[in-house]
C-alpha atoms as a PDB file:
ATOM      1  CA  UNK A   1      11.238  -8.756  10.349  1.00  0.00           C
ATOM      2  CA  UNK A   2      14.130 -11.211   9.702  1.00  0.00           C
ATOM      3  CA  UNK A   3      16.148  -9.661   6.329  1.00  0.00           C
ATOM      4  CA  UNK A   4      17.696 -12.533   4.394  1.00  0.00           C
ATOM      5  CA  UNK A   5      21.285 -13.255   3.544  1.00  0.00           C
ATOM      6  CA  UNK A   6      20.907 -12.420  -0.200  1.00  0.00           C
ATOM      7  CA  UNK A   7      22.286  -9.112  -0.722  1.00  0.00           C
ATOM      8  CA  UNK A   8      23.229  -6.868  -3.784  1.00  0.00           C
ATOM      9  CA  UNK A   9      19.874  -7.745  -5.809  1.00  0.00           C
ATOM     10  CA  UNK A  10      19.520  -5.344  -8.707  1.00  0.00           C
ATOM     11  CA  UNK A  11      15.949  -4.427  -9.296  1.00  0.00           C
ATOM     12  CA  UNK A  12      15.705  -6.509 -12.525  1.00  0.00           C
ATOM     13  CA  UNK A  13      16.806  -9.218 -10.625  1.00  0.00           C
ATOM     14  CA  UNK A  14      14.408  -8.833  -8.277  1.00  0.00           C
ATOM     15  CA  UNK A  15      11.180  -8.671 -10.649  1.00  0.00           C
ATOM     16  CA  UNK A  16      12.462 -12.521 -11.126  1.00  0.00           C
ATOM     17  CA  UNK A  17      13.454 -13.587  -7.921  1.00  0.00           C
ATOM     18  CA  UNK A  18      11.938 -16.919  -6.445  1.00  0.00           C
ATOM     19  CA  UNK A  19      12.958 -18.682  -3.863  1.00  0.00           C
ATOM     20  CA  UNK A  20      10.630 -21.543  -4.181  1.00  0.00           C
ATOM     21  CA  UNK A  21       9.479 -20.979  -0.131  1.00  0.00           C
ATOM     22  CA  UNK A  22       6.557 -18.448  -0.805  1.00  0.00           C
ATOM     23  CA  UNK A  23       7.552 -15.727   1.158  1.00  0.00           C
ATOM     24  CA  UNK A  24       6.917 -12.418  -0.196  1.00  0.00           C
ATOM     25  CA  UNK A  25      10.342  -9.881  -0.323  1.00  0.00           C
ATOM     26  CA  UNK A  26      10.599  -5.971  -0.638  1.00  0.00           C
ATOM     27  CA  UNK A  27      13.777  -4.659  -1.962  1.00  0.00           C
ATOM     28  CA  UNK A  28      15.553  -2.335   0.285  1.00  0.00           C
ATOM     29  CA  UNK A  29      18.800  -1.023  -1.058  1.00  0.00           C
ATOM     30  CA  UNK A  30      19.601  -4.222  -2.770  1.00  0.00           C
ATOM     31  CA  UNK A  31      18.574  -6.237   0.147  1.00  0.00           C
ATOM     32  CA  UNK A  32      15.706  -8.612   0.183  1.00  0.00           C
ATOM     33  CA  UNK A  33      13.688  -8.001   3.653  1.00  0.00           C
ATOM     34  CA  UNK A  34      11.270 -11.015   4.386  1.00  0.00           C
ATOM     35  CA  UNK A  35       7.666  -9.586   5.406  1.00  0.00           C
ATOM     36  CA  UNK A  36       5.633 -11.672   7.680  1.00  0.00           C
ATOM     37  CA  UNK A  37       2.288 -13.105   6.728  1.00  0.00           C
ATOM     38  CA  UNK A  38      -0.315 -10.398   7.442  1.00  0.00           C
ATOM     39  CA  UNK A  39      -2.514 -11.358  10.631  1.00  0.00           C
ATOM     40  CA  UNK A  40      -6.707 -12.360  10.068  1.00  0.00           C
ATOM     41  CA  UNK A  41      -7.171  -8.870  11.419  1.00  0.00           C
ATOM     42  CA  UNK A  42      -4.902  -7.034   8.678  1.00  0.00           C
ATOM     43  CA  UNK A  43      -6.263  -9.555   5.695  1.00  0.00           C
ATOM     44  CA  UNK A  44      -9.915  -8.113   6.988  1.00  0.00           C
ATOM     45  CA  UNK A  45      -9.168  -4.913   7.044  1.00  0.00           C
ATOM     46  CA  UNK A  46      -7.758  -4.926   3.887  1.00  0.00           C
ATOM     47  CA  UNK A  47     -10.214  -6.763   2.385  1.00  0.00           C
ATOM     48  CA  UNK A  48     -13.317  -3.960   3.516  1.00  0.00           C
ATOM     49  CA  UNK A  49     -11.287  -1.507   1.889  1.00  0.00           C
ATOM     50  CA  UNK A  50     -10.469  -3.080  -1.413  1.00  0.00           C
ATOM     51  CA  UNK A  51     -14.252  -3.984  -1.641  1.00  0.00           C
ATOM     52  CA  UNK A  52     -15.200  -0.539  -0.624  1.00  0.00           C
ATOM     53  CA  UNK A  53     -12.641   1.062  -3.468  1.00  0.00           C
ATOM     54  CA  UNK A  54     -13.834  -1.486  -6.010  1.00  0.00           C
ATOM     55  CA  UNK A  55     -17.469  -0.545  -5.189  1.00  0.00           C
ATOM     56  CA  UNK A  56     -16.321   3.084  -5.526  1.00  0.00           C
ATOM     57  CA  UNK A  57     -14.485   2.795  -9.361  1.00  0.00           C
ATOM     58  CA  UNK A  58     -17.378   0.775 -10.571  1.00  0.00           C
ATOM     59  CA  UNK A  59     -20.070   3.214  -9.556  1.00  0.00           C
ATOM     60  CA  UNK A  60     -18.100   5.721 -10.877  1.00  0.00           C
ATOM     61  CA  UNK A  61     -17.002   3.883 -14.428  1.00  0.00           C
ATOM     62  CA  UNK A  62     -13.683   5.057 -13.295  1.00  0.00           C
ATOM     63  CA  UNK A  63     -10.767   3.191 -15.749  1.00  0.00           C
ATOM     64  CA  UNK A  64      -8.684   2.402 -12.610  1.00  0.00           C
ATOM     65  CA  UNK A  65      -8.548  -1.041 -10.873  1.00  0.00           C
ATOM     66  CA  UNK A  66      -7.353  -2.041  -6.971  1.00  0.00           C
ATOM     67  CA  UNK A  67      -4.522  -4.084  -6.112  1.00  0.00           C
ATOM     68  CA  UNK A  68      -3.743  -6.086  -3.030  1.00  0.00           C
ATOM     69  CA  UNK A  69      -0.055  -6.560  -2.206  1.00  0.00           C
ATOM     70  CA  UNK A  70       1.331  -5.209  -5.116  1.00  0.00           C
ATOM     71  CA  UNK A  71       5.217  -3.640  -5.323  1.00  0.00           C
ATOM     72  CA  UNK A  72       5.928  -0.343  -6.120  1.00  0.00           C
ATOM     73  CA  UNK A  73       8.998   0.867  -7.227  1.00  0.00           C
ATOM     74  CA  UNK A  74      10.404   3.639  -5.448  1.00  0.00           C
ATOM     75  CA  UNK A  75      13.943   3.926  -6.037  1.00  0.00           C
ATOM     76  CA  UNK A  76      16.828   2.512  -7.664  1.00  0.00           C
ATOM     77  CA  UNK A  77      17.526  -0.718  -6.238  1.00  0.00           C
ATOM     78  CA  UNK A  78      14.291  -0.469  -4.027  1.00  0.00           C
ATOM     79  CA  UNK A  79      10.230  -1.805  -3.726  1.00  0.00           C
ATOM     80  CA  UNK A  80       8.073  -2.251  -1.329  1.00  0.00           C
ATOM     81  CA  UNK A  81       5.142  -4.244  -1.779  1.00  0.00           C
ATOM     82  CA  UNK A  82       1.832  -2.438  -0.933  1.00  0.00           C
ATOM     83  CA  UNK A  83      -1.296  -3.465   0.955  1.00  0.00           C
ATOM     84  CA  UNK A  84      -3.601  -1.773  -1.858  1.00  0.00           C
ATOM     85  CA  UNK A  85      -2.477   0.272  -4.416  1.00  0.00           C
ATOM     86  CA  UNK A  86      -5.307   2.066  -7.080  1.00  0.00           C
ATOM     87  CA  UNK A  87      -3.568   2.457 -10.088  1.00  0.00           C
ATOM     88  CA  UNK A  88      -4.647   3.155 -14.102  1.00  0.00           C
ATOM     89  CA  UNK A  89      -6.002   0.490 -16.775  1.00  0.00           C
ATOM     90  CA  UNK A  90      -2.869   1.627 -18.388  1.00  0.00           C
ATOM     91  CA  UNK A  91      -0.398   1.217 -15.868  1.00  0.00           C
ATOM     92  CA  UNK A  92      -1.926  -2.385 -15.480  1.00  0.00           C
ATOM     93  CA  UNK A  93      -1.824  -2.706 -18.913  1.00  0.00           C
ATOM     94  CA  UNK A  94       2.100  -1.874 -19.356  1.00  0.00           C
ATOM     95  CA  UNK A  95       2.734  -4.963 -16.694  1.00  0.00           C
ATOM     96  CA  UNK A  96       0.094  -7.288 -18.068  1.00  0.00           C
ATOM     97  CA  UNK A  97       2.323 -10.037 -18.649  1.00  0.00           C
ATOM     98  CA  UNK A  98       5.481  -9.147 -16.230  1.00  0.00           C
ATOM     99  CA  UNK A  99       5.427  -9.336 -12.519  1.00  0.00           C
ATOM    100  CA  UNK A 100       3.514  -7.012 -10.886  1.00  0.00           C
ATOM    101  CA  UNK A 101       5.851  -4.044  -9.690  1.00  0.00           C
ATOM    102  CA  UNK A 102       4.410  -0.726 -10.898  1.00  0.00           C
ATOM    103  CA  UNK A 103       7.557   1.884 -11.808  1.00  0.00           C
ATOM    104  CA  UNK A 104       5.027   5.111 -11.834  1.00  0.00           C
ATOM    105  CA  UNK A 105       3.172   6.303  -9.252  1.00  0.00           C
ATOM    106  CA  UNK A 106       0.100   4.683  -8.637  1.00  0.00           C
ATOM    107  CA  UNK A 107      -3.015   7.444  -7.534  1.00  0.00           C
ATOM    108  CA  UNK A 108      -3.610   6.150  -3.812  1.00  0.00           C
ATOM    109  CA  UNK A 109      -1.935   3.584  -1.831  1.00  0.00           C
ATOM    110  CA  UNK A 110      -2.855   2.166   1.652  1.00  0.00           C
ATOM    111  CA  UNK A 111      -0.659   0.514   3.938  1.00  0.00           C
ATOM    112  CA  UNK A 112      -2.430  -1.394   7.460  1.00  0.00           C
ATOM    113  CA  UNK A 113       0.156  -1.028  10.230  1.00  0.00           C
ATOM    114  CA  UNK A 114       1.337  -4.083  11.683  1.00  0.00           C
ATOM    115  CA  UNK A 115       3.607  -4.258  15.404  1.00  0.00           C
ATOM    116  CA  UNK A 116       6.724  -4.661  13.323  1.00  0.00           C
ATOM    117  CA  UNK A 117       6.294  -2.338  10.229  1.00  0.00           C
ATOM    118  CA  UNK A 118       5.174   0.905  12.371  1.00  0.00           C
ATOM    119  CA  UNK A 119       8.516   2.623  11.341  1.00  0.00           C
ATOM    120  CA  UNK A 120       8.250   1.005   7.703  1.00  0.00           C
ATOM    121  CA  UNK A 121       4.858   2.018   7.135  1.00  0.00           C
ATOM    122  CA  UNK A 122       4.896   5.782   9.242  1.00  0.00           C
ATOM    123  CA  UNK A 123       8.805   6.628   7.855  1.00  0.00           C
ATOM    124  CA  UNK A 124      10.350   4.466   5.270  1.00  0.00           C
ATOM    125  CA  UNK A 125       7.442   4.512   3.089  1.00  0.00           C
ATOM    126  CA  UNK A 126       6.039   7.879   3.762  1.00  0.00           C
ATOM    127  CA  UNK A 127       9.417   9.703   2.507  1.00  0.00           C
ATOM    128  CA  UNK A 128       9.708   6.642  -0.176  1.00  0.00           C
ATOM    129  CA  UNK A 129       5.952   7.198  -1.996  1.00  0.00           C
ATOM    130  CA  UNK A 130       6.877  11.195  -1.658  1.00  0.00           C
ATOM    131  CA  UNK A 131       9.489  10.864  -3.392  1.00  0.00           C
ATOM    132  CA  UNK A 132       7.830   8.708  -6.237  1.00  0.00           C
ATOM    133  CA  UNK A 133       5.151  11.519  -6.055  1.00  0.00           C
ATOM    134  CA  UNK A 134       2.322   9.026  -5.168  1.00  0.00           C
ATOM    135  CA  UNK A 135      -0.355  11.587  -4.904  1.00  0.00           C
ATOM    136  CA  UNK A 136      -2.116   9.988  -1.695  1.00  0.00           C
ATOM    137  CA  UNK A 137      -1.130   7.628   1.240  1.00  0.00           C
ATOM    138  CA  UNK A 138      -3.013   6.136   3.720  1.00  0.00           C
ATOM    139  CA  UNK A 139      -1.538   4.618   7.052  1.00  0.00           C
ATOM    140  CA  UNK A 140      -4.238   2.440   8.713  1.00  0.00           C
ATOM    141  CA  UNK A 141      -3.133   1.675  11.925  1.00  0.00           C
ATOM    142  CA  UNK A 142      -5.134  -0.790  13.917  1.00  0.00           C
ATOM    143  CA  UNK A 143      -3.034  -0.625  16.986  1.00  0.00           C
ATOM    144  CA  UNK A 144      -3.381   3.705  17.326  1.00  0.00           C
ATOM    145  CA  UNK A 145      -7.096   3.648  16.121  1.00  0.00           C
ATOM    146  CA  UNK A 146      -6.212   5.966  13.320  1.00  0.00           C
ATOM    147  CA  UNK A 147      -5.900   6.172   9.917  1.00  0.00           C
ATOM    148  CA  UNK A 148      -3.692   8.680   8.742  1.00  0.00           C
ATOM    149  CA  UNK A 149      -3.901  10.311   4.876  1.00  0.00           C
ATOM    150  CA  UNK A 150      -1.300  12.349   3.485  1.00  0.00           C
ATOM    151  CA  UNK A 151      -1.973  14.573   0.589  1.00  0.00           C
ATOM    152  CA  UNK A 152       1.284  15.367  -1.653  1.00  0.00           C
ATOM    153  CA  UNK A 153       1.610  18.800  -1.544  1.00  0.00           C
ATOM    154  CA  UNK A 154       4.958  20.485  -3.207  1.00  0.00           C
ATOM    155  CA  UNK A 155       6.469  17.106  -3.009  1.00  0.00           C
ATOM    156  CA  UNK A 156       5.965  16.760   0.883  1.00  0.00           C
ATOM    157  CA  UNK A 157       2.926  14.687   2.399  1.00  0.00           C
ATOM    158  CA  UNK A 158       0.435  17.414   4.083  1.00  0.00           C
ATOM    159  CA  UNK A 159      -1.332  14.782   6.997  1.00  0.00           C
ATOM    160  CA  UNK A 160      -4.623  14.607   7.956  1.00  0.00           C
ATOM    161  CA  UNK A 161      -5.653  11.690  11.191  1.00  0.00           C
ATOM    162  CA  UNK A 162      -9.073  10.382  11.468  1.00  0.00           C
ATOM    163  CA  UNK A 163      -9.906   8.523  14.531  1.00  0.00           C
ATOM    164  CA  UNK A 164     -13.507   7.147  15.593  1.00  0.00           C
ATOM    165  CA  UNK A 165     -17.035   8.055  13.746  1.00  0.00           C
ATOM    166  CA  UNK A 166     -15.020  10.454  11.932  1.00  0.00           C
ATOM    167  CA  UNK A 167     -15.361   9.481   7.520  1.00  0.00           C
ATOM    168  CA  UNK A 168     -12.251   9.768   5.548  1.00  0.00           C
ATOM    169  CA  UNK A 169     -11.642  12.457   3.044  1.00  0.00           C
ATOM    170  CA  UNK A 170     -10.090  11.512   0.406  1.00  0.00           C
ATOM    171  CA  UNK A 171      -9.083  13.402  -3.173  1.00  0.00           C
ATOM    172  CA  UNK A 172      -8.757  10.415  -4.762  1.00  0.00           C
ATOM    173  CA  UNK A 173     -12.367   9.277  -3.953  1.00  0.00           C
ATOM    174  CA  UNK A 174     -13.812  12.642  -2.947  1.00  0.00           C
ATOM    175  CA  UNK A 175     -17.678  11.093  -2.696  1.00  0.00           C
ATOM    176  CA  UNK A 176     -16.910   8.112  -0.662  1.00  0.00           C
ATOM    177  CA  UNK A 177     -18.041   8.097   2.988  1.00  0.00           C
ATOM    178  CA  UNK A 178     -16.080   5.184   5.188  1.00  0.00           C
ATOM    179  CA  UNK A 179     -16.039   5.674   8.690  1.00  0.00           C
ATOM    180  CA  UNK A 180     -12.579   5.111  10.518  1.00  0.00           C
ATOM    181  CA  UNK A 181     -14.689   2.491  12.582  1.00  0.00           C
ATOM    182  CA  UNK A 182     -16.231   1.026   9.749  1.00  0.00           C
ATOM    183  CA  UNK A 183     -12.539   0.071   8.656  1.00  0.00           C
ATOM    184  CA  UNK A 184     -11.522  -1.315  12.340  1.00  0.00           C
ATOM    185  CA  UNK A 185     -14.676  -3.173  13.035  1.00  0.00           C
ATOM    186  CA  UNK A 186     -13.947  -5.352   9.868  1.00  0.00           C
ATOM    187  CA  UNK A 187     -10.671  -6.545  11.329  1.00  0.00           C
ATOM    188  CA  UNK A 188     -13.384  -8.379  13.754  1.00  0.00           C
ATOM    189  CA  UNK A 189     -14.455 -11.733  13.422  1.00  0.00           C
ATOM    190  CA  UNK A 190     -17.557 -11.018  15.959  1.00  0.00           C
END
């Protein structure tokens, strides 16, 4: 992760920020942090699970929609920008026309590990998305085998792993039944 020279960004500044290049920034302390492209295997993964989630609110009429790559604000002069995030119609609503950075907590968010944001993803994040109160996290790591959900729980995240045939549990989505393979085996092309 190469972090640009731009420093000091406020967080309105930030909502307008374009650098013409296409990169995609989070906002760390008034820093901009370049994230790398996502590999095939992270765009699939991510993909399964949006579909599966989308399936999920439309079976259940639910008024909540899900969001790939997303930012999140979770502090001052900070936002990280999620891999899916299920938020409200309302929420959406309040940012229809503005960039796409949701100030409250959105009801899940997933984040698929990548070799260089394992700290982002497993600290940073964790502690940040506590603190906003997000009510469930999921760490999807590809390189462990595991996907990790926290539960917020008296402000801390209470963690649960799932590895293998084992199917997620998740408050959010208490009926849906994904298997922790089922996620890994779409980040396969064959």
């Amino acid at each position: 992760m190469l972090t640009t020279p731009i420093t000091n960004v406020t967080f309105e500044e930030y909502l307008t920020y374009y650098d013409g290049n296409g990169f995609h920034y989070e906002l760390v302390d008034g820093r901009l942090e370049l994230m790398n492209p996502p590999t095939i295997e992270h765009f699939l993964i991510a993909k399964f699970l949006e579909q599966a989630l989308d399936a999920e609110i439309k079976r259940l009429s639910l008024p909540w929609l899900c969001f790939r790559e997303s930012g999140v604000r979770t502090g001052r002069n900070k936002s990280r920008l999620t891999d899916l995030c299920v938020v409200t119609l309302e929420q959406a609503r309040e940012l229809m026309n503005l960039s796409a950075v949701f100030q409250s907590p959105p009801l899940l968010i997933i984040e698929v590990v990548s070799p260089e944001s394992v700290k982002r993803d497993y600290r940073y994040k964790r502690s940040e998305y506590a603190a906003l109160e997000v009510p469930e996290y999921w760490i999807v790591d590809p390189i462990e085998n595991k996907i990790s959900l926290l539960l917020l729980e008296e402000g801390l995240y209470e963690e649960t792993v799932f590895t293998a045939n084992q199917k997620i549990v998740s408050r959010t989505f208490p009926e849906l039944a994904i298997a922790v393979e089922w996620v890994f085996d779409a980040g396969n092309l064959g």
